[in-house]
PDB file of N, CA and C in Angstrom:
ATOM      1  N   UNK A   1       0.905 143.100 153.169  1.00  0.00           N
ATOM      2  CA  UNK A   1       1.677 141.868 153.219  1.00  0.00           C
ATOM      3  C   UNK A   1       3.158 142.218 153.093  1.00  0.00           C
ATOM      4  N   UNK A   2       4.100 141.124 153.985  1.00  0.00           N
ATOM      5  CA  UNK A   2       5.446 141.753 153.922  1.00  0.00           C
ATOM      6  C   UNK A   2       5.960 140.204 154.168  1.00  0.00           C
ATOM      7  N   UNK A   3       7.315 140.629 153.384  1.00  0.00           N
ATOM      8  CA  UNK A   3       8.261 139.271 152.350  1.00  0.00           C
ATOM      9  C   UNK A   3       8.531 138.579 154.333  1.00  0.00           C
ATOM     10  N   UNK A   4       8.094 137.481 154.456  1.00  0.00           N
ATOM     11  CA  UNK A   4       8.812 136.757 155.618  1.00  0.00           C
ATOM     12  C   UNK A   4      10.222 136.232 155.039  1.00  0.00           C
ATOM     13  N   UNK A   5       9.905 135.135 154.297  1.00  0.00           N
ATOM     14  CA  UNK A   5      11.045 134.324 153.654  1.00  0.00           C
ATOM     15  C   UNK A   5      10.711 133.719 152.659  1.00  0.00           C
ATOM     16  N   UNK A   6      12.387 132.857 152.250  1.00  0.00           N
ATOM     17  CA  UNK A   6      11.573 132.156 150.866  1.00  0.00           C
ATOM     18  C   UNK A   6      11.063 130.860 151.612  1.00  0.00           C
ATOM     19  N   UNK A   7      10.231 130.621 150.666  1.00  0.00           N
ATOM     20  CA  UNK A   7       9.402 129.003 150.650  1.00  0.00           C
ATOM     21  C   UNK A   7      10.435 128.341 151.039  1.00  0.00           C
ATOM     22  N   UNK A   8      12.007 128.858 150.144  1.00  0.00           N
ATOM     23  CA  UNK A   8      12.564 127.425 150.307  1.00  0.00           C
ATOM     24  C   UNK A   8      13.311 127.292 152.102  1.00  0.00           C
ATOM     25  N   UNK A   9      13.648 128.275 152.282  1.00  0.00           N
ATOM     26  CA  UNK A   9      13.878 128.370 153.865  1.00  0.00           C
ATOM     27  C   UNK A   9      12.928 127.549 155.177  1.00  0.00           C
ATOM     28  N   UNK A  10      11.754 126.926 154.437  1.00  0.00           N
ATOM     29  CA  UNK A  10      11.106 126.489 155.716  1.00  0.00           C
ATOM     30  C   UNK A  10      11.392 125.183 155.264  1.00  0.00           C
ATOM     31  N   UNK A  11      11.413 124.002 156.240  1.00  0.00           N
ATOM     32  CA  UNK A  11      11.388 122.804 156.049  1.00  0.00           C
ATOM     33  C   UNK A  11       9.602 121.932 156.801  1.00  0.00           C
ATOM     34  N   UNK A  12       9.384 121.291 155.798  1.00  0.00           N
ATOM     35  CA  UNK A  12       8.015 120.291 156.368  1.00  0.00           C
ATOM     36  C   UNK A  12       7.853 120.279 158.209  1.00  0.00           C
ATOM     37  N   UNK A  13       6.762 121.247 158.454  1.00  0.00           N
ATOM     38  CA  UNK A  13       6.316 120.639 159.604  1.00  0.00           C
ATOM     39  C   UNK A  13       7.467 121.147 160.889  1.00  0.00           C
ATOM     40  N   UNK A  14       8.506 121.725 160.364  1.00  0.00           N
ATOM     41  CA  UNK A  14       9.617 122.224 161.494  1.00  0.00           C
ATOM     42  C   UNK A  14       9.300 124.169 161.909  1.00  0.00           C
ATOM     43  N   UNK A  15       8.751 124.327 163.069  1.00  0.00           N
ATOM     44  CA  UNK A  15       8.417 125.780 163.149  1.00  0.00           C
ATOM     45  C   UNK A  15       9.537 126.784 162.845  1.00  0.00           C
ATOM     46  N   UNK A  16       9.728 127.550 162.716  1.00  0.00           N
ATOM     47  CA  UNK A  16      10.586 128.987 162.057  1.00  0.00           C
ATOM     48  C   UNK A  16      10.305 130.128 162.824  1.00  0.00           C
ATOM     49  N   UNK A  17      10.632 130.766 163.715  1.00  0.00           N
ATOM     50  CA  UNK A  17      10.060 132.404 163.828  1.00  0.00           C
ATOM     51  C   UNK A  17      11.087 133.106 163.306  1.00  0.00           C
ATOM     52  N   UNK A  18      10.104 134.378 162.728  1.00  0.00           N
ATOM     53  CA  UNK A  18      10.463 135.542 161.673  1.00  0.00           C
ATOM     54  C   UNK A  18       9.981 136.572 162.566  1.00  0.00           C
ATOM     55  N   UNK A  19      10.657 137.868 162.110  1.00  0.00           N
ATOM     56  CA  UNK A  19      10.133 138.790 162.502  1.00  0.00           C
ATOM     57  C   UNK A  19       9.666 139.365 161.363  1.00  0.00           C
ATOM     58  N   UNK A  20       7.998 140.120 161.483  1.00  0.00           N
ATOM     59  CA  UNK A  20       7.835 140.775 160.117  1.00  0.00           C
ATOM     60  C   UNK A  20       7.181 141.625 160.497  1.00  0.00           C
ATOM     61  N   UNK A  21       7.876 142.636 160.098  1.00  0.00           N
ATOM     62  CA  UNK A  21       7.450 144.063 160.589  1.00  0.00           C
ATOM     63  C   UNK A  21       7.308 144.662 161.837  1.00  0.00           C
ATOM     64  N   UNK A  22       8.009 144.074 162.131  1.00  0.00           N
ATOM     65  CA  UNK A  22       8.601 144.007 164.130  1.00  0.00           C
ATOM     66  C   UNK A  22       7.935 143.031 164.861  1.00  0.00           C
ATOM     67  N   UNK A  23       7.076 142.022 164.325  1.00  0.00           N
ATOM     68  CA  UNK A  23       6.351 141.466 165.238  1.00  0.00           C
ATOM     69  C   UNK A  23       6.642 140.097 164.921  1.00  0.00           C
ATOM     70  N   UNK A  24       6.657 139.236 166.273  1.00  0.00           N
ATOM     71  CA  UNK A  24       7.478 137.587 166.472  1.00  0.00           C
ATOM     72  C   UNK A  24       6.493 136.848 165.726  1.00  0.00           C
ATOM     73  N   UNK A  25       6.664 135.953 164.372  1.00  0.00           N
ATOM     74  CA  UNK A  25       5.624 135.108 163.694  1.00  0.00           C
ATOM     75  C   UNK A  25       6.089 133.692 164.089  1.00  0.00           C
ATOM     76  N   UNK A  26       5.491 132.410 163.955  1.00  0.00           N
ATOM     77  CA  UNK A  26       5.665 131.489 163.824  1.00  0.00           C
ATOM     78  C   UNK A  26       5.573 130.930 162.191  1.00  0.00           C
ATOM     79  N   UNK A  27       6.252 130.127 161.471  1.00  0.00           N
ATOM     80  CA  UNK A  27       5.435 130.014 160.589  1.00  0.00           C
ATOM     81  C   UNK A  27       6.306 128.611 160.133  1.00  0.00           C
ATOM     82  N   UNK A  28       4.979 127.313 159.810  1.00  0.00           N
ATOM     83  CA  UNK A  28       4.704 126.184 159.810  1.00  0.00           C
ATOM     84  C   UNK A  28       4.596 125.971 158.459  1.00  0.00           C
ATOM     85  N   UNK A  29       5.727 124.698 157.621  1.00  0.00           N
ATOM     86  CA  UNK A  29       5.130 124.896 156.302  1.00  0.00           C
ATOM     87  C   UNK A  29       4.630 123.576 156.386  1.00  0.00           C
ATOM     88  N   UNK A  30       3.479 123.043 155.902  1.00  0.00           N
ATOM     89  CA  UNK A  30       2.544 121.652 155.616  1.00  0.00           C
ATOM     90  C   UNK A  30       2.198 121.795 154.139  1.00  0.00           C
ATOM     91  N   UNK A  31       3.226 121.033 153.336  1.00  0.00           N
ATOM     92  CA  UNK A  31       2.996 121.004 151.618  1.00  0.00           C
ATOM     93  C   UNK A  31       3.379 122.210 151.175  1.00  0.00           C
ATOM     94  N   UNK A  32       2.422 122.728 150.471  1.00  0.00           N
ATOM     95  CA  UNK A  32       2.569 123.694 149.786  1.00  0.00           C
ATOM     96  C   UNK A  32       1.830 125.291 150.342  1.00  0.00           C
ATOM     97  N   UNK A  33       1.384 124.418 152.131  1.00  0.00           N
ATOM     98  CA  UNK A  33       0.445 125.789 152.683  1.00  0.00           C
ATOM     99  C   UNK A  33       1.566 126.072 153.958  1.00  0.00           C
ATOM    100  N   UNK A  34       1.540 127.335 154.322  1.00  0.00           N
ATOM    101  CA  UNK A  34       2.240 127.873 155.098  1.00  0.00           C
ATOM    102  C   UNK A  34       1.174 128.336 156.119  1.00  0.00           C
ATOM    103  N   UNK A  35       1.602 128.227 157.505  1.00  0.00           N
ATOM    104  CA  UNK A  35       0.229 128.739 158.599  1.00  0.00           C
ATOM    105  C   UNK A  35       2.038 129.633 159.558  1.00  0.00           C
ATOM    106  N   UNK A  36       1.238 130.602 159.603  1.00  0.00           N
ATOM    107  CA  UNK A  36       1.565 131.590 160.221  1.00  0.00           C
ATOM    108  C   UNK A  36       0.611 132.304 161.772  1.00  0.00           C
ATOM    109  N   UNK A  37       1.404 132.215 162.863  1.00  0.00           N
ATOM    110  CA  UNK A  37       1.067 132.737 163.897  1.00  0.00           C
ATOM    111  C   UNK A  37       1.840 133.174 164.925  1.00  0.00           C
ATOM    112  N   UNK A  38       0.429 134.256 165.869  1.00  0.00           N
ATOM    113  CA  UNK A  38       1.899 134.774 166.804  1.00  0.00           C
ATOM    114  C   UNK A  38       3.213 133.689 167.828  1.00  0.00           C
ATOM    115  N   UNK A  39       4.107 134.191 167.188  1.00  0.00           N
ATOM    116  CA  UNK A  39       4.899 133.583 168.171  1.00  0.00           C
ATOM    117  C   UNK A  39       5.226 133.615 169.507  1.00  0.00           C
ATOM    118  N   UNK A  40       4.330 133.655 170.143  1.00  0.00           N
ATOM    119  CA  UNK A  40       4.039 133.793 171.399  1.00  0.00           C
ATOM    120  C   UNK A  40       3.399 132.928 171.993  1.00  0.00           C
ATOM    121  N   UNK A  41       3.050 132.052 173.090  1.00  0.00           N
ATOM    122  CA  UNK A  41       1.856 131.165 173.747  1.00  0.00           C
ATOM    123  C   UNK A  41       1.492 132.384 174.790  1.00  0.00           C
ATOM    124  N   UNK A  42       0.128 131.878 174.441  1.00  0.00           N
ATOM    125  CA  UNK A  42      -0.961 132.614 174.991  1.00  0.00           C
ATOM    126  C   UNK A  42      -0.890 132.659 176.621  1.00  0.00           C
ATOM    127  N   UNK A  43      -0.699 131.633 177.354  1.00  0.00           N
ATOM    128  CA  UNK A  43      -0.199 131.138 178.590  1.00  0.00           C
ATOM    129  C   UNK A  43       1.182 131.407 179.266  1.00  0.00           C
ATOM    130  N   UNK A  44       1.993 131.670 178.643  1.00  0.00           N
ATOM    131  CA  UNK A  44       3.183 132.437 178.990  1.00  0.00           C
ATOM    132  C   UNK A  44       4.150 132.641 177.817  1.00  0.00           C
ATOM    133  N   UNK A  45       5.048 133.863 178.013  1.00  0.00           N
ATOM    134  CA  UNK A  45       5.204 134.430 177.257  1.00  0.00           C
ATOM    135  C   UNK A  45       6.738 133.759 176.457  1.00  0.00           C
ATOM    136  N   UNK A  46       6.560 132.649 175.796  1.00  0.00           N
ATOM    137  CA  UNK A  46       7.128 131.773 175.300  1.00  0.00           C
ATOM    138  C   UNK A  46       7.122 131.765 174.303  1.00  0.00           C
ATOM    139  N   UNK A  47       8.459 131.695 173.463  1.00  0.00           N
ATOM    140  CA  UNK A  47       8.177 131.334 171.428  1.00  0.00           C
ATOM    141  C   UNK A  47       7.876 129.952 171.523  1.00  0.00           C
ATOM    142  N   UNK A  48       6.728 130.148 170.557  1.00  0.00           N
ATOM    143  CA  UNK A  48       6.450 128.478 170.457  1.00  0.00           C
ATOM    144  C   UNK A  48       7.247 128.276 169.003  1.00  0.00           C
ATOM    145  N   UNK A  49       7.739 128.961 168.513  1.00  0.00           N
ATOM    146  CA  UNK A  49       9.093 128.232 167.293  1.00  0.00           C
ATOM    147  C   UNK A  49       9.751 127.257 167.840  1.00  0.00           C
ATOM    148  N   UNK A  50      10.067 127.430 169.357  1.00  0.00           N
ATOM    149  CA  UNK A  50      10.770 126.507 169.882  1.00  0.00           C
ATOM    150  C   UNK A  50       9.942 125.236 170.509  1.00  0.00           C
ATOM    151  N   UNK A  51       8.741 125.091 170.102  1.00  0.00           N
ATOM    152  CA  UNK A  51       8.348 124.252 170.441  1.00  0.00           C
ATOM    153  C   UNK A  51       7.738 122.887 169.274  1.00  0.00           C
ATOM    154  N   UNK A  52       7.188 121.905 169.035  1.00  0.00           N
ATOM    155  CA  UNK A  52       7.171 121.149 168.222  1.00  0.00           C
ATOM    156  C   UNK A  52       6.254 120.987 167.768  1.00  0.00           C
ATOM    157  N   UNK A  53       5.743 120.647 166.259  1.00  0.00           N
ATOM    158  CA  UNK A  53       4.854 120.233 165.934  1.00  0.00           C
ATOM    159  C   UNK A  53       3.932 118.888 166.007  1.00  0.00           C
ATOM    160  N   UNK A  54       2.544 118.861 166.891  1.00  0.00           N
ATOM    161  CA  UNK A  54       2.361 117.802 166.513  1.00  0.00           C
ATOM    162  C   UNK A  54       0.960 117.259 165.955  1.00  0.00           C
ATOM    163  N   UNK A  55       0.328 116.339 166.356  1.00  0.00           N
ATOM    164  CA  UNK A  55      -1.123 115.950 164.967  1.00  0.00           C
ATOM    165  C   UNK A  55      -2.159 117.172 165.362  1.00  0.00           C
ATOM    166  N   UNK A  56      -2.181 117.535 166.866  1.00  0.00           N
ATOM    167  CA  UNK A  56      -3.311 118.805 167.135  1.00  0.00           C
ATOM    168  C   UNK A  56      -2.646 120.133 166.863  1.00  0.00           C
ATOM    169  N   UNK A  57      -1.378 120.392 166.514  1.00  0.00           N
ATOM    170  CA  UNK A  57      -0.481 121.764 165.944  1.00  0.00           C
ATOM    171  C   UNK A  57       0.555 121.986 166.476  1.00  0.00           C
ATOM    172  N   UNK A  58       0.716 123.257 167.291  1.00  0.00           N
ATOM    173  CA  UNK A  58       2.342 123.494 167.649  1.00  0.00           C
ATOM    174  C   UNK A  58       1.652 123.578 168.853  1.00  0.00           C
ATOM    175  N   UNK A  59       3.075 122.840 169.651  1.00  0.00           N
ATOM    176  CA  UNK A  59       3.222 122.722 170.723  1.00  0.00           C
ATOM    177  C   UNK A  59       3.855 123.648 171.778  1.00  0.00           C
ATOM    178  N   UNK A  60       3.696 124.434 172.853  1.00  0.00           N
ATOM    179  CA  UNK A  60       4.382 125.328 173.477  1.00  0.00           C
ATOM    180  C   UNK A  60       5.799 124.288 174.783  1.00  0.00           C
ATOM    181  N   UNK A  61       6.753 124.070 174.174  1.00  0.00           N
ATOM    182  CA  UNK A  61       7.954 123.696 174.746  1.00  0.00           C
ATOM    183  C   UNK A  61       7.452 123.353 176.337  1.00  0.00           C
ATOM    184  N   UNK A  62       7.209 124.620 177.412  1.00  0.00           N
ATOM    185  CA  UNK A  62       7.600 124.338 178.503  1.00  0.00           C
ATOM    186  C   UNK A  62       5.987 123.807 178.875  1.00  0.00           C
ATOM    187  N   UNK A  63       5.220 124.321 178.957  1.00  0.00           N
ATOM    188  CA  UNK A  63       4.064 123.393 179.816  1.00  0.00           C
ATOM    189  C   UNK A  63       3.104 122.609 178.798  1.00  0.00           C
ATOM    190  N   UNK A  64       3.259 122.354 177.305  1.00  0.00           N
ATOM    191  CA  UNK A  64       2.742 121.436 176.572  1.00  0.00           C
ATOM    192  C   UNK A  64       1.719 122.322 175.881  1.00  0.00           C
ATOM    193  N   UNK A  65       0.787 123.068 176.111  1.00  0.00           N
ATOM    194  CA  UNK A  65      -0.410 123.861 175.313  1.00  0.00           C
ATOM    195  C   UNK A  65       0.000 123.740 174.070  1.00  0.00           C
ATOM    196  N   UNK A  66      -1.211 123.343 173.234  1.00  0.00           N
ATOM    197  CA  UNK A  66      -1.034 123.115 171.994  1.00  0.00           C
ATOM    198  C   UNK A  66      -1.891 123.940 171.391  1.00  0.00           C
ATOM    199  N   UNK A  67      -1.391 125.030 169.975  1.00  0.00           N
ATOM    200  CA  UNK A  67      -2.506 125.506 169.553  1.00  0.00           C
ATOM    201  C   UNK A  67      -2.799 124.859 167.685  1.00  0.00           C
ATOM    202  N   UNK A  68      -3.529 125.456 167.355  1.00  0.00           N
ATOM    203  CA  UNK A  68      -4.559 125.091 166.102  1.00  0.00           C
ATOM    204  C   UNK A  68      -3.705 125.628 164.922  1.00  0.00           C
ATOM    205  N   UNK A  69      -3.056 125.033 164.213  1.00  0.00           N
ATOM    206  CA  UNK A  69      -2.366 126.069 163.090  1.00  0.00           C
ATOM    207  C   UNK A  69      -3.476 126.939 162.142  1.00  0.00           C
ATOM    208  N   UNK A  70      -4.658 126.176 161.997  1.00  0.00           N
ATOM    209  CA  UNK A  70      -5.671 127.217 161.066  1.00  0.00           C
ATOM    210  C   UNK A  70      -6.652 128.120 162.451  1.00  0.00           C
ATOM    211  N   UNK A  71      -6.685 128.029 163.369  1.00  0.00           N
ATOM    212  CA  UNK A  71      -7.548 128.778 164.113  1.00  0.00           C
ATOM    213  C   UNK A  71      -6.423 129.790 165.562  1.00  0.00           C
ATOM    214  N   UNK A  72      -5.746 129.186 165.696  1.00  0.00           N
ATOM    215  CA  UNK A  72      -4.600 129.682 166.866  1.00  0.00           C
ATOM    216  C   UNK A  72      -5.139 129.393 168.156  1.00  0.00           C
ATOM    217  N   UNK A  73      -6.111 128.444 168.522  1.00  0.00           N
ATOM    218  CA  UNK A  73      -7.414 127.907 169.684  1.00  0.00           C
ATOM    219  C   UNK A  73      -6.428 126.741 170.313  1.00  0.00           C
ATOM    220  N   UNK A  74      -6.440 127.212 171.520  1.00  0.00           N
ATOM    221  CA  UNK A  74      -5.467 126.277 172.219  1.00  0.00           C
ATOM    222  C   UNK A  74      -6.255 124.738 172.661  1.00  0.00           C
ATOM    223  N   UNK A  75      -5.488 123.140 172.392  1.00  0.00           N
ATOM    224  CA  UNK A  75      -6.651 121.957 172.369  1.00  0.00           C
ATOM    225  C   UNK A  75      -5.937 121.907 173.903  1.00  0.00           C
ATOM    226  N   UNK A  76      -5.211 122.177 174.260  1.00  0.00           N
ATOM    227  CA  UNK A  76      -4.549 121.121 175.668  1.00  0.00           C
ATOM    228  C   UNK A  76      -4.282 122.648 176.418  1.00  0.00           C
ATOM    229  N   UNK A  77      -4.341 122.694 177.882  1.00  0.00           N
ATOM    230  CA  UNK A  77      -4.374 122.975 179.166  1.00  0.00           C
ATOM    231  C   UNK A  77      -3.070 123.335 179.019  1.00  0.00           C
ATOM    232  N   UNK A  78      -1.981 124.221 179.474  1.00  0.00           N
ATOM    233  CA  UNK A  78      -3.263 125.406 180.651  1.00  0.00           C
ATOM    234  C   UNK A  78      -3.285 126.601 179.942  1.00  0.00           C
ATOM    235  N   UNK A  79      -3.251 126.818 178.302  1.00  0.00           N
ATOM    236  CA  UNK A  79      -3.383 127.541 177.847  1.00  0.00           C
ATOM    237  C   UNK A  79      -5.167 127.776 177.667  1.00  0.00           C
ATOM    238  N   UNK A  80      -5.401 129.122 177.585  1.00  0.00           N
ATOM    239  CA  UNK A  80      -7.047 128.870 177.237  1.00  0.00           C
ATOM    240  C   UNK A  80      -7.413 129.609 176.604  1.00  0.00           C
ATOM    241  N   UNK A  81      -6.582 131.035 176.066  1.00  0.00           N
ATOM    242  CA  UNK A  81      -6.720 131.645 175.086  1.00  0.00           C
ATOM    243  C   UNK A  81      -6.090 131.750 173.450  1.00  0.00           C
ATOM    244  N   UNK A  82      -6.505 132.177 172.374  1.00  0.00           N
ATOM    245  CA  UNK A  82      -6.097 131.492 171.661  1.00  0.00           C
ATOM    246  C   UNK A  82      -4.807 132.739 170.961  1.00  0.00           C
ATOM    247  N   UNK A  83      -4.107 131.987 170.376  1.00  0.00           N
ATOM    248  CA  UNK A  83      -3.041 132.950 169.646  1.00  0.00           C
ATOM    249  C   UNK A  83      -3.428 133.448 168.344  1.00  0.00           C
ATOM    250  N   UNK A  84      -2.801 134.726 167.873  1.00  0.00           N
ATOM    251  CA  UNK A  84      -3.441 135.499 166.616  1.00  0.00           C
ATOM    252  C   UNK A  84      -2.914 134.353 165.402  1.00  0.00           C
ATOM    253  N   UNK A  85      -3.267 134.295 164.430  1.00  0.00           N
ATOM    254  CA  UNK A  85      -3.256 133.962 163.303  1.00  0.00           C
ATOM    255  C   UNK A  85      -3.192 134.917 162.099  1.00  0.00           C
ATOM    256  N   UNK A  86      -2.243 134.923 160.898  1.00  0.00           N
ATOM    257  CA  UNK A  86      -2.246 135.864 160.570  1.00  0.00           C
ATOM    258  C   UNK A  86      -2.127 135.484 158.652  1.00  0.00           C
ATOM    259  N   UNK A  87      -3.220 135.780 158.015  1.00  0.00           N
ATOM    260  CA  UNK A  87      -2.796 135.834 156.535  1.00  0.00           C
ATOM    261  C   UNK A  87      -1.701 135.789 155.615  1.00  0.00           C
ATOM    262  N   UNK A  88      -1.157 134.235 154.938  1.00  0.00           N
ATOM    263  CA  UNK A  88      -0.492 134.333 154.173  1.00  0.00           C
ATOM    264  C   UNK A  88      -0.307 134.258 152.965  1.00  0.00           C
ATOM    265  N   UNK A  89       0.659 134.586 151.896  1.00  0.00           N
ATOM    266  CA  UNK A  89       0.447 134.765 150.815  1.00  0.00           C
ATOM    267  C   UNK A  89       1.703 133.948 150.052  1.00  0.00           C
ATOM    268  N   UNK A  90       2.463 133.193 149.515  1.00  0.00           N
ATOM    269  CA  UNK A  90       2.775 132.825 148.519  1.00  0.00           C
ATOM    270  C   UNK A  90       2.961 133.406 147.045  1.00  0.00           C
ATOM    271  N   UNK A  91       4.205 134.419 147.111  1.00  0.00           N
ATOM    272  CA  UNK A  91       4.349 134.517 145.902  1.00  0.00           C
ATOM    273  C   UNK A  91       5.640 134.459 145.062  1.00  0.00           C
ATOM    274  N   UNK A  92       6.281 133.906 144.049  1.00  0.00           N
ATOM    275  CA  UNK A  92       7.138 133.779 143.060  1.00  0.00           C
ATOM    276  C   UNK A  92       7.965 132.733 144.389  1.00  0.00           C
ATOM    277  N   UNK A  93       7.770 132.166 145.001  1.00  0.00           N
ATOM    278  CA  UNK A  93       8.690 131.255 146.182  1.00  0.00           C
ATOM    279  C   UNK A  93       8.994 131.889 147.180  1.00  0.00           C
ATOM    280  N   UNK A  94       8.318 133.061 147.220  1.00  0.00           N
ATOM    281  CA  UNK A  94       8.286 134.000 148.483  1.00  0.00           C
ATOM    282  C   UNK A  94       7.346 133.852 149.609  1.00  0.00           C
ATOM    283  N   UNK A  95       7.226 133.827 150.929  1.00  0.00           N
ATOM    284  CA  UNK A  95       6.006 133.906 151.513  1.00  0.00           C
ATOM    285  C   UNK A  95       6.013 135.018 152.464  1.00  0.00           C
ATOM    286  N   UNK A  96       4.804 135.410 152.303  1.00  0.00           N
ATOM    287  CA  UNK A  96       4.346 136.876 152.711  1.00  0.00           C
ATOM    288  C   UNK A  96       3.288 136.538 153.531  1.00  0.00           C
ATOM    289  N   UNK A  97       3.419 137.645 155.304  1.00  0.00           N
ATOM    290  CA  UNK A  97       2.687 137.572 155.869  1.00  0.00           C
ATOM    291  C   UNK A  97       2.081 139.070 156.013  1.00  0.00           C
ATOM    292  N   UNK A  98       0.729 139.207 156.879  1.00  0.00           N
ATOM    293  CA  UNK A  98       0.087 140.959 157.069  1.00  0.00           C
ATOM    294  C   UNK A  98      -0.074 140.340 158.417  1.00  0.00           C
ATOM    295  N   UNK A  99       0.796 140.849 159.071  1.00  0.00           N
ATOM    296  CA  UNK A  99       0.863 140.782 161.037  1.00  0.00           C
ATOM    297  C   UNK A  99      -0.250 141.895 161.431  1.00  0.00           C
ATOM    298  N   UNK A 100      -0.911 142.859 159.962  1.00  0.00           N
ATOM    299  CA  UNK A 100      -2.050 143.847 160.633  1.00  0.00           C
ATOM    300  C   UNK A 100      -3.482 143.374 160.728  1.00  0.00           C
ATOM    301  N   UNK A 101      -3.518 141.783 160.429  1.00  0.00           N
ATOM    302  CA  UNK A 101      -4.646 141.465 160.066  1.00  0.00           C
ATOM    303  C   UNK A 101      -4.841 140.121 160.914  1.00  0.00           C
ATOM    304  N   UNK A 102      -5.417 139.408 161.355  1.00  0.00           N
ATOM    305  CA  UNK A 102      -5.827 138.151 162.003  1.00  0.00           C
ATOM    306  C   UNK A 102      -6.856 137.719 161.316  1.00  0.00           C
ATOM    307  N   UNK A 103      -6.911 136.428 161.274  1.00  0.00           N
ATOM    308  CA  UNK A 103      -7.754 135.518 160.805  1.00  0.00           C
ATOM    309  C   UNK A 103      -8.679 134.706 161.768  1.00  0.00           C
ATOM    310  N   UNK A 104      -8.447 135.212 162.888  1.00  0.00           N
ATOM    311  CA  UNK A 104      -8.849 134.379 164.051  1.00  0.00           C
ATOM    312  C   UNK A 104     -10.119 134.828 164.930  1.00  0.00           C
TER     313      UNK A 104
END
């Protein structure tokens, strides 16, 4: 696990990409849980940081694909594969991701 940022750096529901440990994260804070994934859409090679959150997850900006913040499973077209997901951790107001590990 490696320090992304602090807790307090993310705002409700607004995406963030970090780099951690050379690799592009997304990471979504909802309360007190943080969902972390690749920042990439699966469908083209797009940060979805820049794209929006909405009730089915983050949204990829240019052609709409939406993926799953707990699974990285794309619900909407024309994405069809799903993006990595990656273990986070919460500690002292820190949040820590392991980009060597997927959850997905």
């Amino acid at each position: 696990m490696s320090r992304a940022c602090a807790l307090s750096d993310l705002d409700e529901g607004k995406p963030i990409g970090v780099e951690v440990d050379g690799e592009p994260v997304v990471l979504v804070r909802q309360g007190e849980t943080v969902h972390a994934l690749r920042d990439e859409c699966s469908h083209a090679t797009l940060q979805l940081s820049e794209g929006e959150l909405t009730r089915k997850g983050i949204e990829c900006w240019l052609h709409g694909s939406c993926f799953d913040l707990r699974t990285g499973e794309p619900s909407s077209p024309p994405a069809t594969e799903p993006v990595d997901v990656f273990p986070v951790e919460i500690r002292d107001g820190e949040v820590h991701v392991d980009v060597t590990t997927t959850t997905n």
